[in-house]
C-alpha atoms as a PDB file:
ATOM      1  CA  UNK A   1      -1.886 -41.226 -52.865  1.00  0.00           C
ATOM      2  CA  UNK A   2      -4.497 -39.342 -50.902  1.00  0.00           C
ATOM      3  CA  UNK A   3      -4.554 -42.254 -48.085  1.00  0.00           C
ATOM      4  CA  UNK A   4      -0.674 -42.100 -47.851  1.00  0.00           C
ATOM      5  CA  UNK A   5      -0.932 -38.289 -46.971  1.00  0.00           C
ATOM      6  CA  UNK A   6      -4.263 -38.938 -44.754  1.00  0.00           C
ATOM      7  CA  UNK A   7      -1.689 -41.561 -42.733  1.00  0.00           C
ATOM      8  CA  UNK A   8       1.351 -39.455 -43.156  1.00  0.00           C
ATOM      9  CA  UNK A   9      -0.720 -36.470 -41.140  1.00  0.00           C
ATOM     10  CA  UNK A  10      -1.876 -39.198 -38.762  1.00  0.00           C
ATOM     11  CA  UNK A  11       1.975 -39.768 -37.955  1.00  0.00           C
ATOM     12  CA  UNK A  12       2.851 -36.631 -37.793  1.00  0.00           C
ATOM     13  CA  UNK A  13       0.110 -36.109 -35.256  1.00  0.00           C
ATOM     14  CA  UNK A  14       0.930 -38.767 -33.261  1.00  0.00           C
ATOM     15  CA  UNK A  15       4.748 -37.692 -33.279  1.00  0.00           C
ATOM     16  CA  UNK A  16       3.781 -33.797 -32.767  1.00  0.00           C
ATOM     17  CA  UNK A  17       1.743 -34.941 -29.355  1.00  0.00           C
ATOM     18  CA  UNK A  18       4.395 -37.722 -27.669  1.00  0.00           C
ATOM     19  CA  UNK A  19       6.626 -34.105 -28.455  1.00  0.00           C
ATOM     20  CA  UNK A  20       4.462 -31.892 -26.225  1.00  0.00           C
ATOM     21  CA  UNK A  21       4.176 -34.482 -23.621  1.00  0.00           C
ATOM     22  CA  UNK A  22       7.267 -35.125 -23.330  1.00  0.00           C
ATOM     23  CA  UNK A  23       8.445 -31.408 -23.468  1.00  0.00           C
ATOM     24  CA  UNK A  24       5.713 -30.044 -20.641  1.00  0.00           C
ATOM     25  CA  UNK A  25       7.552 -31.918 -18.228  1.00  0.00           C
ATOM     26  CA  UNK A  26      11.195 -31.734 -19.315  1.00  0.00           C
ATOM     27  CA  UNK A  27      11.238 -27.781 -17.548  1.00  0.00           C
ATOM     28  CA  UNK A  28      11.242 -29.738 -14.333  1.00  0.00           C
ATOM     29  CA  UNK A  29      14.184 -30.781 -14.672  1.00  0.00           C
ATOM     30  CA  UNK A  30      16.358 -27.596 -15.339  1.00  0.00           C
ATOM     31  CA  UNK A  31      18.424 -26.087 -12.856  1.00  0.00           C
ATOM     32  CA  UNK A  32      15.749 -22.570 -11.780  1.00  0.00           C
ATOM     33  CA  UNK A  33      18.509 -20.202 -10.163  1.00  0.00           C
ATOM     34  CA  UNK A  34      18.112 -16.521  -9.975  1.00  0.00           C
ATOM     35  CA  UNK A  35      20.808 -13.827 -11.191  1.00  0.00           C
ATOM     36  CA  UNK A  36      22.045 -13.293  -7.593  1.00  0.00           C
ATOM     37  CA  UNK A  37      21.799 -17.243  -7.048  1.00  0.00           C
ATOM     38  CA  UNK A  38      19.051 -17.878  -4.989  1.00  0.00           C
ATOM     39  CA  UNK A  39      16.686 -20.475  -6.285  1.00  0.00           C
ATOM     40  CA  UNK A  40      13.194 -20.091  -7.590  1.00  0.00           C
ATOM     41  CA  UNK A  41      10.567 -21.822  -6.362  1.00  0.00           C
ATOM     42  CA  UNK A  42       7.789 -21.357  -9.418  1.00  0.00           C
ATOM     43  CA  UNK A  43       7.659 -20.036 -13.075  1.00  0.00           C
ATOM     44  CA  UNK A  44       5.250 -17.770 -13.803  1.00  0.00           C
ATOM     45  CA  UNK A  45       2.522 -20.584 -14.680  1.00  0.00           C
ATOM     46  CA  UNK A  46       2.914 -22.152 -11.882  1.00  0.00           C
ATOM     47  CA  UNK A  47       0.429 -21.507  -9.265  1.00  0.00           C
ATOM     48  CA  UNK A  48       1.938 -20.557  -5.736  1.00  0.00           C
ATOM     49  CA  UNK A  49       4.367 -18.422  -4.472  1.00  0.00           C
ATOM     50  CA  UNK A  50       7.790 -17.193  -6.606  1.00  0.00           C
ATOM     51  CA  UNK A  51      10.366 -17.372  -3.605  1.00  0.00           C
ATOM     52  CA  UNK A  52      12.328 -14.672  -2.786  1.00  0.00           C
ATOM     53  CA  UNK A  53      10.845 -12.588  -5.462  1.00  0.00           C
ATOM     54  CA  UNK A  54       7.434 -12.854  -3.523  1.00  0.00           C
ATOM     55  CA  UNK A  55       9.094 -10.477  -0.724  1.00  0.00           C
ATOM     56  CA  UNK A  56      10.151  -8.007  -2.918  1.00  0.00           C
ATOM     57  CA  UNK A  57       7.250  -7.834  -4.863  1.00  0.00           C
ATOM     58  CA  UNK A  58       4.686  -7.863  -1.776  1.00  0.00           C
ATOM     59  CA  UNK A  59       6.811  -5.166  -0.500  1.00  0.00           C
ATOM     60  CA  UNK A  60       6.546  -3.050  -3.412  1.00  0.00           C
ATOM     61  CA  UNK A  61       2.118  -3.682  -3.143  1.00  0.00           C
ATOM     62  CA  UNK A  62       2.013  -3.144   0.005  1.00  0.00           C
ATOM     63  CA  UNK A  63       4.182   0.723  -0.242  1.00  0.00           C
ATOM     64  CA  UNK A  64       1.995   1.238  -3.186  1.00  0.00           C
ATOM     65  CA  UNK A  65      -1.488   0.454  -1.251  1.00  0.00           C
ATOM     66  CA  UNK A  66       0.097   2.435   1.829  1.00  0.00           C
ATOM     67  CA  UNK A  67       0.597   5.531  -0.572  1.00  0.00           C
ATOM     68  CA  UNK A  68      -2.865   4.878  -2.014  1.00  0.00           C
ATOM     69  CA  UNK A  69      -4.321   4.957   1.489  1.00  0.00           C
ATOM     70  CA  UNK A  70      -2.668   8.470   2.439  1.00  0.00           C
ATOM     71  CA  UNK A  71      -3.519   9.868  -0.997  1.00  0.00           C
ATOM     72  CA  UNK A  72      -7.741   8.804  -0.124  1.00  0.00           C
ATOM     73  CA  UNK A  73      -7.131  10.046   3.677  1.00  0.00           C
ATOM     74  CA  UNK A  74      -5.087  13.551   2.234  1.00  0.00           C
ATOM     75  CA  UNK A  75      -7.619  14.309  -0.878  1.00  0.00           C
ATOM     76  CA  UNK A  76     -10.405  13.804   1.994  1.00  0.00           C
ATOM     77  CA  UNK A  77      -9.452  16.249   4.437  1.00  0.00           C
ATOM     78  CA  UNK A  78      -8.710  18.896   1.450  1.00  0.00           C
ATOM     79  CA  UNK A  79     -12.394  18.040   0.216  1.00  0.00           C
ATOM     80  CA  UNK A  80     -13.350  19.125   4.112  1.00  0.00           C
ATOM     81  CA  UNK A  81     -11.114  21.747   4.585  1.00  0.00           C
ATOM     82  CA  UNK A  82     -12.308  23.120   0.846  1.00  0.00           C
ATOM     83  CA  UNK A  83     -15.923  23.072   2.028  1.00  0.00           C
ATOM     84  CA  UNK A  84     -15.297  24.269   5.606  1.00  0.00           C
ATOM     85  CA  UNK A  85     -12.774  27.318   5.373  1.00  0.00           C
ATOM     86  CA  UNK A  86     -12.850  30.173   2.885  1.00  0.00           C
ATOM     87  CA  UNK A  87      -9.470  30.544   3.054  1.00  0.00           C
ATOM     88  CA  UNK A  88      -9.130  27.465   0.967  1.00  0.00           C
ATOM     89  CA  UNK A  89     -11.804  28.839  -1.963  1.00  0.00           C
ATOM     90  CA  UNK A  90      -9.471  31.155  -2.961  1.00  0.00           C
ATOM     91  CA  UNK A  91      -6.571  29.342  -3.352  1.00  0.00           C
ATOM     92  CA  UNK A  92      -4.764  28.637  -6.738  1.00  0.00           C
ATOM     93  CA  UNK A  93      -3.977  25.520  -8.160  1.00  0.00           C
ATOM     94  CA  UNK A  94      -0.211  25.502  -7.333  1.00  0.00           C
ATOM     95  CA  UNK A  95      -1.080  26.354  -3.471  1.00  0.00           C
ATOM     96  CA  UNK A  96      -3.369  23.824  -3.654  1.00  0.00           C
ATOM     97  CA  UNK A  97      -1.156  21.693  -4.760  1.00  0.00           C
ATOM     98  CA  UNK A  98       1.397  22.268  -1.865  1.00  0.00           C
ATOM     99  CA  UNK A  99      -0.753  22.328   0.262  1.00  0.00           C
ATOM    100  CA  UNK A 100      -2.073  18.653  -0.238  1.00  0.00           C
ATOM    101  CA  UNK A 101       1.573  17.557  -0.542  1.00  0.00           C
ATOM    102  CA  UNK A 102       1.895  18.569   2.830  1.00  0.00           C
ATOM    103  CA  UNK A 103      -0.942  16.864   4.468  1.00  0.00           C
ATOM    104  CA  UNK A 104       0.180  14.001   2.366  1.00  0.00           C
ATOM    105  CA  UNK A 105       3.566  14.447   4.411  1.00  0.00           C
ATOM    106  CA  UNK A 106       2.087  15.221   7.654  1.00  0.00           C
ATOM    107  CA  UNK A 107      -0.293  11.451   7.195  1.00  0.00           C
ATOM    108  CA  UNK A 108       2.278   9.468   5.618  1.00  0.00           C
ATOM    109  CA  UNK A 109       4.608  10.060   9.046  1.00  0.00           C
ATOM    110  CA  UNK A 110       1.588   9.612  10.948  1.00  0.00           C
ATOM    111  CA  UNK A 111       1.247   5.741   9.351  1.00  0.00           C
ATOM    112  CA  UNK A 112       5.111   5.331   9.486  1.00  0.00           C
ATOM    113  CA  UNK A 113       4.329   6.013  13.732  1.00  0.00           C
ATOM    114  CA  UNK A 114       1.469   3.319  13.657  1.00  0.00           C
ATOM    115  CA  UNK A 115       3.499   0.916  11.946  1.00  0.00           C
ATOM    116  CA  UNK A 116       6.817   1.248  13.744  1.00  0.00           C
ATOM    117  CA  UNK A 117       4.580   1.470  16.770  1.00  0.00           C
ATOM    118  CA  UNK A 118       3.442  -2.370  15.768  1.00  0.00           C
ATOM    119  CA  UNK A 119       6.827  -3.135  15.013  1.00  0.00           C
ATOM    120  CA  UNK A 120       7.327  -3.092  18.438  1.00  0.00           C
ATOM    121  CA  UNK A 121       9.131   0.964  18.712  1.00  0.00           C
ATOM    122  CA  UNK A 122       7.528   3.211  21.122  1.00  0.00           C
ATOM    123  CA  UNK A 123       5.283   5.831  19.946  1.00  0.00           C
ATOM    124  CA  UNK A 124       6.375   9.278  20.495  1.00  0.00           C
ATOM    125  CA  UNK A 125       4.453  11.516  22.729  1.00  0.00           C
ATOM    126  CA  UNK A 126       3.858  15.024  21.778  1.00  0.00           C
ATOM    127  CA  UNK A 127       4.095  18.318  22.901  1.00  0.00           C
ATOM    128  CA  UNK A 128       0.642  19.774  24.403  1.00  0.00           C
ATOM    129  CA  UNK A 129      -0.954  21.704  22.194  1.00  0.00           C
ATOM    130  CA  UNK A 130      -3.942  22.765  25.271  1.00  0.00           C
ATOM    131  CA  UNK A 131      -7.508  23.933  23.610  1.00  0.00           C
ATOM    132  CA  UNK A 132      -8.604  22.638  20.133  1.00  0.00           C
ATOM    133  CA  UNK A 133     -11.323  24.402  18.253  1.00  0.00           C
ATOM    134  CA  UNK A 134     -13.782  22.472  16.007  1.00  0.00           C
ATOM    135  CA  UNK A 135     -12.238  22.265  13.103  1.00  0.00           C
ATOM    136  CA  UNK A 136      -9.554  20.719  14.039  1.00  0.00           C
ATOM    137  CA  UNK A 137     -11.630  18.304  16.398  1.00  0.00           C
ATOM    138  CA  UNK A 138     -13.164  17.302  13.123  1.00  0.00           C
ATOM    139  CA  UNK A 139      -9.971  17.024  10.972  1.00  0.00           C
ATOM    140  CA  UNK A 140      -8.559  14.954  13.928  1.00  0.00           C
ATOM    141  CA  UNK A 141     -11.684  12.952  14.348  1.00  0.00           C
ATOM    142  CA  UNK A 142     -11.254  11.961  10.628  1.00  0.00           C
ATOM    143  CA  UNK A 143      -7.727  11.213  10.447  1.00  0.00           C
ATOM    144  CA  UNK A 144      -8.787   8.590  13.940  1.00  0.00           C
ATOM    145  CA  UNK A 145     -11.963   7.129  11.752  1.00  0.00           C
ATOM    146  CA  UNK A 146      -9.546   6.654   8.747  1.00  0.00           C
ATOM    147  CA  UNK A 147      -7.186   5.105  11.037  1.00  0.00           C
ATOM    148  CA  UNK A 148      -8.987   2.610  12.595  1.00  0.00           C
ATOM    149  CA  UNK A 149     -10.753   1.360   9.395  1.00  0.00           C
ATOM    150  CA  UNK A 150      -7.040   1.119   7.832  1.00  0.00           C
ATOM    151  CA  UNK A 151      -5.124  -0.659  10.822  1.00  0.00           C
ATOM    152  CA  UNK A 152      -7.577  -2.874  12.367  1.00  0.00           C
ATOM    153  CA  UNK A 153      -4.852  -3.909  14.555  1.00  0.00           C
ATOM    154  CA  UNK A 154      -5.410  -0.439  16.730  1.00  0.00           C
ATOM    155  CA  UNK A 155      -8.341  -2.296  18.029  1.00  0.00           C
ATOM    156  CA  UNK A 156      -6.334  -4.203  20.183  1.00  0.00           C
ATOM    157  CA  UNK A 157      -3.602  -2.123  21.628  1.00  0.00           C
ATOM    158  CA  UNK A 158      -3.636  -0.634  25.523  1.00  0.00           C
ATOM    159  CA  UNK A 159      -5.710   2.247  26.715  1.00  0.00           C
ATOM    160  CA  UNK A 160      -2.409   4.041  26.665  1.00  0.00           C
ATOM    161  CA  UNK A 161      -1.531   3.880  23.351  1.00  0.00           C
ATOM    162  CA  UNK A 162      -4.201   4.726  22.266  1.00  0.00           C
ATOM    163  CA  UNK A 163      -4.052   7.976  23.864  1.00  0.00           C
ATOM    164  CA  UNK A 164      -0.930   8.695  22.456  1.00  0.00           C
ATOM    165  CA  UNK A 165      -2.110   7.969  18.837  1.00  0.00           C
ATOM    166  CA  UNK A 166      -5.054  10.091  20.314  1.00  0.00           C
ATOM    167  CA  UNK A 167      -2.501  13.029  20.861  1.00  0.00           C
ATOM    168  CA  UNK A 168      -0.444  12.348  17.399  1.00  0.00           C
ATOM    169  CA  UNK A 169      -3.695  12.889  15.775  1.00  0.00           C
ATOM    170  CA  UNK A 170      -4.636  15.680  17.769  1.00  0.00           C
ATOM    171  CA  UNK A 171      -0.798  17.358  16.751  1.00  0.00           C
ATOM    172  CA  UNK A 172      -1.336  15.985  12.959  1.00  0.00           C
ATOM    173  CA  UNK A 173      -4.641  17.863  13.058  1.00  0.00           C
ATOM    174  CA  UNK A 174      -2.955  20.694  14.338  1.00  0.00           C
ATOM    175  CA  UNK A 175       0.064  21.080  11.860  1.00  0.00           C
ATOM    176  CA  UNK A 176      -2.066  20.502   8.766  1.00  0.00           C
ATOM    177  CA  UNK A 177      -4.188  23.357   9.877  1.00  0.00           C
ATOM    178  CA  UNK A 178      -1.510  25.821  10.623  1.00  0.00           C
ATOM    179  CA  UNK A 179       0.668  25.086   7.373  1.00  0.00           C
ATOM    180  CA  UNK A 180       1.510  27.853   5.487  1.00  0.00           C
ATOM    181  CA  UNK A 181      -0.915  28.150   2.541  1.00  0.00           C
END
């Protein structure tokens, strides 16, 4: 009795096995479309891109890194206004608040300029704003640094353009300073 179960389990086994074989490849075979039709390239085990949901979902990393990068830039020129201008120690929360929501506005249209200025789109030029004092020579000398390390691409654009970022900076600099607190 106990050798006809010990061969019954060595059946089974053998049976259980040819089953998984067989079965790892038979997914190959199906039909992979999405909902809106389009067919996928890979399954999620599958190494290597998924098709067209790769686009949408490098899209969505790259919007999230982008509002990553002008939360770090916007929380570090808060940290140097905080520490520079005494106006800023006596601030309340809520004003704080606001008031780093709108340097977060004031960088994230400065990176929509540097991208659409790769996309090929001209960037815009603006107004004058004549003497700078130091403060804002340092805010705008950060938001340049921060720049640079985060496009790498800047390197290699004409003396002109980079002026113009030069002067968007400058204007950036500018606006985030005279916000209303």
């Amino acid at each position: 009795m106990e050798i006809l179960f010990g061969l019954l389990v060595i059946v089974l086994l053998v049976v259980g096995l040819r089953a998984r074989k067989k079965s790892r490849h038979e997914w190959k075979k199906e039909e992979r479309f999405e909902e809106r039709g389009d067919w996928i390239d890979k399954r999620s085990g599958e190494r290597g891109t998924y098709g067209s949901l790769d686009d949408e979902m490098e899209s969505n990393r790259q919007y999230i890194a982008q509002k990553a990068k002008v939360s770090e830039l916007s929380m570090a020129i808060q940290r140097s206004l905080y520490a520079e201008k005494e106006a800023y120690n006596i601030l309340e929360k809520k004003a704080l608040t606001q008031h780093l929501d709108g340097i977060k506005r004031e960088i994230g249209h400065l990176f929509a300029q540097i991208q659409a200025a790769q996309s090929g789109l001209p960037l815009p030029v603006p107004n004058s704003l004549g003497l700078q004092d130091a403060l804002t020579g340092r805010i705008k000398k950060q938001i340049l640094d921060f720049c640079f390390e985060t496009f790498p691409y800047l390197l290699d654009w004409e003396i002109a353009d980079i002026q113009k970022l030069d002067q968007i900076c400058d204007f950036t600099a500018h606006s985030i300073l005279t916000a209303k607190r």
